[in-house]
C-alpha atoms as a PDB file:
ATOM      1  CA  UNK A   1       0.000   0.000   0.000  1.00  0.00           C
ATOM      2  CA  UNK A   2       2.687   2.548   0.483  1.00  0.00           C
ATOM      3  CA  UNK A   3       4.671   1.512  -2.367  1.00  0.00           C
ATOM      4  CA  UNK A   4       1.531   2.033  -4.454  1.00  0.00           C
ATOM      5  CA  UNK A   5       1.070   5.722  -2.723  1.00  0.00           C
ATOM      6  CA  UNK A   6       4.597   6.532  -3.365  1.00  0.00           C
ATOM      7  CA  UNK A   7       3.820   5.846  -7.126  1.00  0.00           C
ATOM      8  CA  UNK A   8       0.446   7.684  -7.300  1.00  0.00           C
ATOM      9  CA  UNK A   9       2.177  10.792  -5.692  1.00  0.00           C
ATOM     10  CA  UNK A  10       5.099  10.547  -8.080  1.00  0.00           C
ATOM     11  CA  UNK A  11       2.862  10.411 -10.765  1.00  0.00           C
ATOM     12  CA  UNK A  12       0.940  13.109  -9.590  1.00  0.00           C
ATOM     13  CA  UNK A  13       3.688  15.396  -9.348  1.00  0.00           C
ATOM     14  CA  UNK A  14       5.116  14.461 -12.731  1.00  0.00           C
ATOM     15  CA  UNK A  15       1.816  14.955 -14.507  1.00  0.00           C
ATOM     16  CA  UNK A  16       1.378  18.244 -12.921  1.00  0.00           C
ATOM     17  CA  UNK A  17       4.508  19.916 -14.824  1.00  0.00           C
ATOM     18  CA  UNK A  18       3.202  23.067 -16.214  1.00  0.00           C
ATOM     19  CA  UNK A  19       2.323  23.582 -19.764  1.00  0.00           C
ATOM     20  CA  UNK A  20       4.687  26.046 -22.034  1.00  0.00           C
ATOM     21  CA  UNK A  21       1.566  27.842 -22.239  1.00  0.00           C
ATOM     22  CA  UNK A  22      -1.573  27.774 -19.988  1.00  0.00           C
ATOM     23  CA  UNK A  23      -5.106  26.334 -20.789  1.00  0.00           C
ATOM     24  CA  UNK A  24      -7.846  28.625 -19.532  1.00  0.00           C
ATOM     25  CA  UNK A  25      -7.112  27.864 -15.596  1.00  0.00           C
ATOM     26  CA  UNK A  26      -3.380  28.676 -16.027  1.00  0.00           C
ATOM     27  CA  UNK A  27      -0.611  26.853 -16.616  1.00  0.00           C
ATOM     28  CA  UNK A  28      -0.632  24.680 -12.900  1.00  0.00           C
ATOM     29  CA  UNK A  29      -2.423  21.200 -12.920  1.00  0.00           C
ATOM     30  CA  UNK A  30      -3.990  21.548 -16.265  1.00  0.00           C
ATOM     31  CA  UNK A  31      -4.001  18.265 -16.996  1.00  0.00           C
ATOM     32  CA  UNK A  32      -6.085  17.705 -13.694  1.00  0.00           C
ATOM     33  CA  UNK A  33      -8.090  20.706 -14.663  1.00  0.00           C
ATOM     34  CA  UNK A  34      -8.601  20.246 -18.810  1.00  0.00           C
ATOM     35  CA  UNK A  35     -11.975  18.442 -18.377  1.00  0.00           C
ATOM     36  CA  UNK A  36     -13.788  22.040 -17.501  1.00  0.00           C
ATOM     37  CA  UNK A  37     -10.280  24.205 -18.706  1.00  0.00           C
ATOM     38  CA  UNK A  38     -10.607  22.974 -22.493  1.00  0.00           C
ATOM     39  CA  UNK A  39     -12.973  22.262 -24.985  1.00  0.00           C
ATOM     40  CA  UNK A  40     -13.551  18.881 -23.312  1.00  0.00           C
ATOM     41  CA  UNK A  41     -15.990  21.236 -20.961  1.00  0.00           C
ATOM     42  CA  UNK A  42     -18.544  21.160 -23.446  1.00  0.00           C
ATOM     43  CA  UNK A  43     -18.492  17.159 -22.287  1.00  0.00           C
ATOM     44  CA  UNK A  44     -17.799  17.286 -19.077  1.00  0.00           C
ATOM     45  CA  UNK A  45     -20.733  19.864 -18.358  1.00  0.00           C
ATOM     46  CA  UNK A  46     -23.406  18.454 -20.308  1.00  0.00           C
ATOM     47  CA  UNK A  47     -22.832  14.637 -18.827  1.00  0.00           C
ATOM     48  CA  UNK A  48     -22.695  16.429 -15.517  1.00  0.00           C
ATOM     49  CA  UNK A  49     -26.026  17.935 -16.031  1.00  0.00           C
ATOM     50  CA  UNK A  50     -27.501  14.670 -17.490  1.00  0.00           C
ATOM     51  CA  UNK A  51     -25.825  13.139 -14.185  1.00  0.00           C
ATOM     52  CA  UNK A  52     -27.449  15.240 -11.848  1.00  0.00           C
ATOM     53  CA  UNK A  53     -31.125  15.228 -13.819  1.00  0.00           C
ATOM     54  CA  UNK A  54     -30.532  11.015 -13.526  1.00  0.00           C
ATOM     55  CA  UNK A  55     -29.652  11.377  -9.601  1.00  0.00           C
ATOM     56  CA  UNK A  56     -32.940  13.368  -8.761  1.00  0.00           C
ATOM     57  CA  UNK A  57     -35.470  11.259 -10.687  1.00  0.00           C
ATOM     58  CA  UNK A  58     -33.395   8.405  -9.424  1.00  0.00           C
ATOM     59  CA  UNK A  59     -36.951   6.788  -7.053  1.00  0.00           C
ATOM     60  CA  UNK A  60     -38.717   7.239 -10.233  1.00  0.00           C
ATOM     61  CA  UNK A  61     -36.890   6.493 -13.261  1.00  0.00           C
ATOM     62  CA  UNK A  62     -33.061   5.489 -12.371  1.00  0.00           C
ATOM     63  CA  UNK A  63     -34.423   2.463  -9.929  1.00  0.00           C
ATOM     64  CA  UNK A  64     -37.108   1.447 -12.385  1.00  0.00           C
ATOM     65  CA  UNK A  65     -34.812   1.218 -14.955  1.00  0.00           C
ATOM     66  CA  UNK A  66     -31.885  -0.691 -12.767  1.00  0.00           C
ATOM     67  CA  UNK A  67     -34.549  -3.134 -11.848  1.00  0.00           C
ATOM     68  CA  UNK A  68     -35.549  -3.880 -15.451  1.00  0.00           C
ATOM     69  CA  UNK A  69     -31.800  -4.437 -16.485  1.00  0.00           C
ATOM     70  CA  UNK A  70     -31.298  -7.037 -13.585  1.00  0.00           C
ATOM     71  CA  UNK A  71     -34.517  -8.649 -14.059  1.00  0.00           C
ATOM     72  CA  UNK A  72     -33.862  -9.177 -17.798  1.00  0.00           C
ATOM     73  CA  UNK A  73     -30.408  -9.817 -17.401  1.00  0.00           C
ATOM     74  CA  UNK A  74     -29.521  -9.242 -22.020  1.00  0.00           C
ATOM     75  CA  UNK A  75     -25.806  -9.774 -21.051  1.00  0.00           C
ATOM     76  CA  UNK A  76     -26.122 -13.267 -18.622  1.00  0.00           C
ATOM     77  CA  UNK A  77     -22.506 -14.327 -18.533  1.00  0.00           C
ATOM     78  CA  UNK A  78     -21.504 -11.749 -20.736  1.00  0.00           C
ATOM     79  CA  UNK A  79     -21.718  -9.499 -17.491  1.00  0.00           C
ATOM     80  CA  UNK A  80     -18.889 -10.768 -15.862  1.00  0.00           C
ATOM     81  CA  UNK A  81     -17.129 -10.488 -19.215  1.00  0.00           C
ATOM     82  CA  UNK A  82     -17.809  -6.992 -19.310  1.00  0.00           C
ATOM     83  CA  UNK A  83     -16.282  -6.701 -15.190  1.00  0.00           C
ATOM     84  CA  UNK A  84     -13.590  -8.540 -15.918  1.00  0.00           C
ATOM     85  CA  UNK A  85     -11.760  -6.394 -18.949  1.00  0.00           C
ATOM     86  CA  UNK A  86     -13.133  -2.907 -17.400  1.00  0.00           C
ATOM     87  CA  UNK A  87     -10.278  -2.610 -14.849  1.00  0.00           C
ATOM     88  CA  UNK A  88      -8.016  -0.997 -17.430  1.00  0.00           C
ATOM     89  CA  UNK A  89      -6.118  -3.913 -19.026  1.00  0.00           C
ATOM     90  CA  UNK A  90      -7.079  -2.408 -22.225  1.00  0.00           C
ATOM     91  CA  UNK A  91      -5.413   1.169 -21.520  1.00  0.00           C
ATOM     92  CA  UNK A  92      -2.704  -0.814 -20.351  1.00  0.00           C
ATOM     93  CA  UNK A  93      -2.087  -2.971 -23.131  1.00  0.00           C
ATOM     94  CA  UNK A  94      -2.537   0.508 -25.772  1.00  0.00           C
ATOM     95  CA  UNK A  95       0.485   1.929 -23.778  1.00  0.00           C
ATOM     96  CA  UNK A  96       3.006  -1.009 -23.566  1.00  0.00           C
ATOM     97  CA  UNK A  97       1.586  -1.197 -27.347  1.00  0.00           C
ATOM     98  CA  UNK A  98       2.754   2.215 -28.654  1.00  0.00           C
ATOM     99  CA  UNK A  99       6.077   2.391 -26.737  1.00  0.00           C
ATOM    100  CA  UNK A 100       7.000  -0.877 -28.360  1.00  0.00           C
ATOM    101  CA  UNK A 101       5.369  -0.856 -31.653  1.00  0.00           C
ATOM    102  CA  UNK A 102       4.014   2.613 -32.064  1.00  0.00           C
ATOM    103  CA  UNK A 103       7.060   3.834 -34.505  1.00  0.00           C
ATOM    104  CA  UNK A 104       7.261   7.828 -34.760  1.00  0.00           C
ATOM    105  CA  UNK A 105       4.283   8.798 -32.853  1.00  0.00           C
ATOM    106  CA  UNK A 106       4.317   5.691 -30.392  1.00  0.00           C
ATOM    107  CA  UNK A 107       5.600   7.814 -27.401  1.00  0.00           C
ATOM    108  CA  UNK A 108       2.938  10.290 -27.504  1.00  0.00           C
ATOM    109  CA  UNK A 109       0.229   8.306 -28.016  1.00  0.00           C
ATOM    110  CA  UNK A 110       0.994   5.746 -25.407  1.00  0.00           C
ATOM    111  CA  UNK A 111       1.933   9.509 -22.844  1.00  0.00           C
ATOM    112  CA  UNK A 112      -1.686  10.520 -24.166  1.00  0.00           C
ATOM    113  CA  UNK A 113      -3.575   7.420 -22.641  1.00  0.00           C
ATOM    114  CA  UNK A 114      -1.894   7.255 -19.671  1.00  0.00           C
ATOM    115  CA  UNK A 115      -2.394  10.549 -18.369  1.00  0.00           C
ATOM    116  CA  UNK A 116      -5.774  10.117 -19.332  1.00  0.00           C
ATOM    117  CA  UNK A 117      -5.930   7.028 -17.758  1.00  0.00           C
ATOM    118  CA  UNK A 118      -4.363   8.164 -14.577  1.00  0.00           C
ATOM    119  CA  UNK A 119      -6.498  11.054 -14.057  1.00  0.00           C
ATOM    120  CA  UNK A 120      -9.762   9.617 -14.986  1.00  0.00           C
ATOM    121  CA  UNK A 121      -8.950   6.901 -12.490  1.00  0.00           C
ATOM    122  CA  UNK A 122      -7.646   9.385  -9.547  1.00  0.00           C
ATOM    123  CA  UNK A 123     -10.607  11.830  -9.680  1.00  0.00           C
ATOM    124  CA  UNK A 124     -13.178   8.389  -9.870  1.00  0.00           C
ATOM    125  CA  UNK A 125     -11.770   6.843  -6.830  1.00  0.00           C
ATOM    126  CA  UNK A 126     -11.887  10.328  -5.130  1.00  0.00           C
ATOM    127  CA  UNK A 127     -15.344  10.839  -5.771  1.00  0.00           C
ATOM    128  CA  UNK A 128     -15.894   7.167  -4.629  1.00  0.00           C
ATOM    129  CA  UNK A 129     -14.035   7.677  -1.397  1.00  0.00           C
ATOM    130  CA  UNK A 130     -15.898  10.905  -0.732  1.00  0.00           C
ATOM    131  CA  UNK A 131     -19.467   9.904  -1.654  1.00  0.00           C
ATOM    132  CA  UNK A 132     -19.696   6.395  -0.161  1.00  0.00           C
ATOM    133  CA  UNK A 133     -22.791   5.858  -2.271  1.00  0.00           C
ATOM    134  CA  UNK A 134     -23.729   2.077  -2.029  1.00  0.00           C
ATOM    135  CA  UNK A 135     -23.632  -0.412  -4.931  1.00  0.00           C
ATOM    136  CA  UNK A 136     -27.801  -1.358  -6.008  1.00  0.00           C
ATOM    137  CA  UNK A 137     -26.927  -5.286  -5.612  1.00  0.00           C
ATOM    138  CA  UNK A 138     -24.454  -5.045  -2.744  1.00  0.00           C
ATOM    139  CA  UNK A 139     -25.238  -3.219   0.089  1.00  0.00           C
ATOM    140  CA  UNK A 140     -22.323  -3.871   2.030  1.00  0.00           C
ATOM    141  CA  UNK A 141     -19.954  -1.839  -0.565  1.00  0.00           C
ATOM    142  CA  UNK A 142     -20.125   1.610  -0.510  1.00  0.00           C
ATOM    143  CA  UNK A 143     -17.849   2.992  -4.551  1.00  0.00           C
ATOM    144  CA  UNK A 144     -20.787   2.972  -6.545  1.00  0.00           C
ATOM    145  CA  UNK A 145     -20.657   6.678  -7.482  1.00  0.00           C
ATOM    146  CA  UNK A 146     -19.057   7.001  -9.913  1.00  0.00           C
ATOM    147  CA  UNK A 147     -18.253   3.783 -11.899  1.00  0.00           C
ATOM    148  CA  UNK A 148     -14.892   3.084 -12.569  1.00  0.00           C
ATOM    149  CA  UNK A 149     -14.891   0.722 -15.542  1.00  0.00           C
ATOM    150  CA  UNK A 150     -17.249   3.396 -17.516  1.00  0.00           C
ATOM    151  CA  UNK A 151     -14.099   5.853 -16.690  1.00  0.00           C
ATOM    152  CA  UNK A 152     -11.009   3.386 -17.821  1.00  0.00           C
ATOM    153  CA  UNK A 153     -13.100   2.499 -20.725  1.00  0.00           C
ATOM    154  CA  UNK A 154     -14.265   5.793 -21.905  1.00  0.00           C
ATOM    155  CA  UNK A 155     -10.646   7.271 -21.325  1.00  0.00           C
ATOM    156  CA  UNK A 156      -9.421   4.550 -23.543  1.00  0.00           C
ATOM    157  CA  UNK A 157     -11.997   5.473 -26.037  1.00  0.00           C
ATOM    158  CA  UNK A 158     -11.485   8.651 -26.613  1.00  0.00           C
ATOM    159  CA  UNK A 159      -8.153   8.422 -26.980  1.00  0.00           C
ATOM    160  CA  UNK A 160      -8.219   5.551 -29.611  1.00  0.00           C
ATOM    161  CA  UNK A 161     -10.194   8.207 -31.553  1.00  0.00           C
ATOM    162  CA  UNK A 162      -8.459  11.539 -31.341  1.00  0.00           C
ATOM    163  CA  UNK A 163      -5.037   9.247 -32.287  1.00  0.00           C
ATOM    164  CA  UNK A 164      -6.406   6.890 -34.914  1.00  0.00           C
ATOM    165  CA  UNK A 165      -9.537   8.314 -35.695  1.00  0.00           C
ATOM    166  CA  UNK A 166     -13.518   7.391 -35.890  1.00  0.00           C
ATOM    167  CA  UNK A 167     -12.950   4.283 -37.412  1.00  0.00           C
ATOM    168  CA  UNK A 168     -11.117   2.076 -34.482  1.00  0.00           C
ATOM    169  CA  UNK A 169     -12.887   5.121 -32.075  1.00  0.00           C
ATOM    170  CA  UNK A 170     -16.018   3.273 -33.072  1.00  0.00           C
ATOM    171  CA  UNK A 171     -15.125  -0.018 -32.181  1.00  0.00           C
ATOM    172  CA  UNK A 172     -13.334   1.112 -29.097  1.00  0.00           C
ATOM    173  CA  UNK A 173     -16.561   3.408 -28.067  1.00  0.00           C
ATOM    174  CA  UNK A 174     -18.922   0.042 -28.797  1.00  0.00           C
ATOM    175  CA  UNK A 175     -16.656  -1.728 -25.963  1.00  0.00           C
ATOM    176  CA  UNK A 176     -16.870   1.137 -23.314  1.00  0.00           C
ATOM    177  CA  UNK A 177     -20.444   1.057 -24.017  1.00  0.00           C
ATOM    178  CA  UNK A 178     -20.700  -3.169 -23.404  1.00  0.00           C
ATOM    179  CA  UNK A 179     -18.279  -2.987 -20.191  1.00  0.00           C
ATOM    180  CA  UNK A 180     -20.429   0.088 -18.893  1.00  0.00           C
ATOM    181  CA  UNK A 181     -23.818  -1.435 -19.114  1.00  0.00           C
ATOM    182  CA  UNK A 182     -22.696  -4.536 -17.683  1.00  0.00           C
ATOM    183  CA  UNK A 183     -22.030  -2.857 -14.217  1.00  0.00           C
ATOM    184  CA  UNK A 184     -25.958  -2.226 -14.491  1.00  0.00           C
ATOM    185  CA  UNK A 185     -27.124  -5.667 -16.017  1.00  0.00           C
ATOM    186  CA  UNK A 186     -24.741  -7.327 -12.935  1.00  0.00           C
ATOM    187  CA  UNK A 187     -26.377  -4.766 -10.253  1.00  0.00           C
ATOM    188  CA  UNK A 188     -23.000  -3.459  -9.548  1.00  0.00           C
ATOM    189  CA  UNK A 189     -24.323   0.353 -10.814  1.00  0.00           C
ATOM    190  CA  UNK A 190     -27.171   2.651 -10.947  1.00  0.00           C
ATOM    191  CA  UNK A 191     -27.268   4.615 -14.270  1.00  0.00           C
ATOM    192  CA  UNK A 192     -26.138   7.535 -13.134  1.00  0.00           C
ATOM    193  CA  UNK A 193     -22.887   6.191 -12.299  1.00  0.00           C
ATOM    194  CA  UNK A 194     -22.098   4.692 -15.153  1.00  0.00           C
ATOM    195  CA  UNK A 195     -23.016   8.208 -16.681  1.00  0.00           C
ATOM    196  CA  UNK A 196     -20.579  10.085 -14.655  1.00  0.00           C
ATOM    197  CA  UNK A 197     -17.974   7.944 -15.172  1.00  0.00           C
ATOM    198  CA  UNK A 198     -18.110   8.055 -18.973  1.00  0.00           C
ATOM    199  CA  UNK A 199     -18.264  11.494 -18.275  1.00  0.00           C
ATOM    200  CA  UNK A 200     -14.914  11.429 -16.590  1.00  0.00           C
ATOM    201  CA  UNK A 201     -13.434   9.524 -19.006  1.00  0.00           C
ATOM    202  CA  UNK A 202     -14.184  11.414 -22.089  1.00  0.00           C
ATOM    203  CA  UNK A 203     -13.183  14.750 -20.524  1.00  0.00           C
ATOM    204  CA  UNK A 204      -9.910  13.662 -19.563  1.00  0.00           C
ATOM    205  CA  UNK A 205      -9.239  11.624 -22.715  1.00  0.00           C
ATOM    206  CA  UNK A 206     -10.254  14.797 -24.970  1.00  0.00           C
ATOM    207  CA  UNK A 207      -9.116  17.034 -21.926  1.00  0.00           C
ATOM    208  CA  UNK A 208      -5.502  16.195 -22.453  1.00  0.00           C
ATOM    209  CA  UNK A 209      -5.749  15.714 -25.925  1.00  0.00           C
ATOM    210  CA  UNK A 210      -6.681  19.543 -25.880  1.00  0.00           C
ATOM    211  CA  UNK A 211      -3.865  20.360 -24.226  1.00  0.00           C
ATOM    212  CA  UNK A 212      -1.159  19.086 -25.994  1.00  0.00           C
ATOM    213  CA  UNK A 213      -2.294  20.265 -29.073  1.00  0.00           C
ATOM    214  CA  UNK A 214      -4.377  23.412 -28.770  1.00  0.00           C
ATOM    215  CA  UNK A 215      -1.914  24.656 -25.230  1.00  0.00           C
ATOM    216  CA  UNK A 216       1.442  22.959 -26.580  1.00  0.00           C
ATOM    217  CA  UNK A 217       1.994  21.292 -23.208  1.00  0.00           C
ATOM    218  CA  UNK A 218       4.820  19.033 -24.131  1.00  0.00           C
ATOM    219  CA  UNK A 219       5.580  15.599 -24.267  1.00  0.00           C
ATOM    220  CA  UNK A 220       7.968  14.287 -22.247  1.00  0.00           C
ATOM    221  CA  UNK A 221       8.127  10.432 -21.725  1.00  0.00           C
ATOM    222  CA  UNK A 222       9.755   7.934 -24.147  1.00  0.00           C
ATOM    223  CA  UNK A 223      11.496   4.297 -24.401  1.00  0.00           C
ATOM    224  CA  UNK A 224      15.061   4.445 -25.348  1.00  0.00           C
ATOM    225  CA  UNK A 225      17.132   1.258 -26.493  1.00  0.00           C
ATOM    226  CA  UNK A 226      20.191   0.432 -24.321  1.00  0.00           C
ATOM    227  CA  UNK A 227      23.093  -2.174 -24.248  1.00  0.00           C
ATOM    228  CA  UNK A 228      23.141  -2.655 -27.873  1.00  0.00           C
ATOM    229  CA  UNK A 229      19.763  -2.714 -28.185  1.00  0.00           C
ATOM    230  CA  UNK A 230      19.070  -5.916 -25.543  1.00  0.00           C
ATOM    231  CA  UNK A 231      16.862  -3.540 -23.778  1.00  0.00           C
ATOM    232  CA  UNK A 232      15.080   0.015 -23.097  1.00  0.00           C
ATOM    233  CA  UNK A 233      14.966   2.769 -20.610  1.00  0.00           C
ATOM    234  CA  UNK A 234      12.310   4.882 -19.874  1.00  0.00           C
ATOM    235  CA  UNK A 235      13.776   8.543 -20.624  1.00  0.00           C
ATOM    236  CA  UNK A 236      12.286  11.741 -19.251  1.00  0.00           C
ATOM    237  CA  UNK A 237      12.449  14.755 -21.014  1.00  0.00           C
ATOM    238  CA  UNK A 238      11.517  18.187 -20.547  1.00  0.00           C
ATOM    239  CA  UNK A 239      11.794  21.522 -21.882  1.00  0.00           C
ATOM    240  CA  UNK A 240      12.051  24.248 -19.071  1.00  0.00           C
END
């Protein structure tokens, strides 16, 4: 556990570099701020709104439409499909992907989806910790708001389509949409989570996407060969 804090905060503070030039909050934590500092606003407001219309109908349509999923159940073992490759493996795999195999643009690509990544799965888990909103189907676990899967897989969505365009964005957008509505068809979210966190997702993906090319932040990570190339580094590099 502290190894794993030591990592989140040395993230943090890497990702937090200042841009050359500022988005429209400034040039400090913009890629924490570019969901509502960007043109990703124009998402991250709107899902927001459609968020909090979902939460206050939530007795009258949100539950109604929860138990209907569960009841019918469209995805049966498919649900636990859907659980199983929502925890990021995906975003993972893209990254590992592009620093290998990416050629030219490889670095930057695989930089874009894990900031993305990162932040979309920091501000989730910080919402989760400070709501404590319980799951439908499991009452004893209290991280339903917002869903995390619908966050990974959105982030990874939109990033697969501002790098390689509609096309594979499609495809990639179809399976954020299959592992987000199996957290409702397995009772594990209300709709409004799932909402939020795709929400979360698509800001940051687009967020960050904004900034590097509409704010010039720079790009700074890389894999280098070493030892005749038998191996790589990872190779920071920054412009100050």
């Amino acid at each position: 556990m502290k190894v794993a804090c030591l990592s989140l905060t040395l993230l943090f503070f890497i990702f937090w570099i200042p841009s050359s030039r500022a988005n429209d909050c400034g040039p400090y934590f913009d890629n924490l701020t570019s969901p509502v500092c960007t043109n990703a606003k124009y998402i991250f407001w709107a899902g927001t709104m459609i968020t909090a219309g979902l939460r206050i109908t939530k007795g009258e349509v949100v539950d109604q439409i929860q138990q209907q999923a569960v009841q019918k159940n469209h995805l049966q073992s498919w649900g636990e499909v859907g659980g199983d490759i929502g925890f990021g493996y995906f975003n993972g795999a893209y990254v590992l992907g592009q620093f290998m195999f990416g050629g030219k643009n490889g670095n930057k690509r695989a930089e874009h989806m894990m900031e993305s990544s990162f932040y979309a799965f920091a501000t989730t888990h910080a919402i989760k910790y400070s709501m404590h909103e319980t799951r439908p189907g499991y009452p004893n676990e209290h991280e339903s708001f917002p869903s995390g899967h619908a966050s990974f897989s959105f982030a990874f969505a939109s990033v697969v389509t501002a790098q390689h365009g509609w096309f594979w964005g499609a495809l990639a957008h179809l399976g954020a949409i299959f592992i987000s509505f199996s957290r409702i068809n397995d009772n594990w979210h209300y709709l409004h989570d799932v909402v939020f966190g795709m929400t979360l997702g698509l800001s940051y993906g687009w967020g960050v996407y904004f900034n590097h090319k509409d704010h010039q932040k720079p790009y700074w990570l890389g894999f280098v060969p070493i030892d005749n190339m038998r191996g790589a580094a990872l190779a920071f590099n920054y412009r100050f």
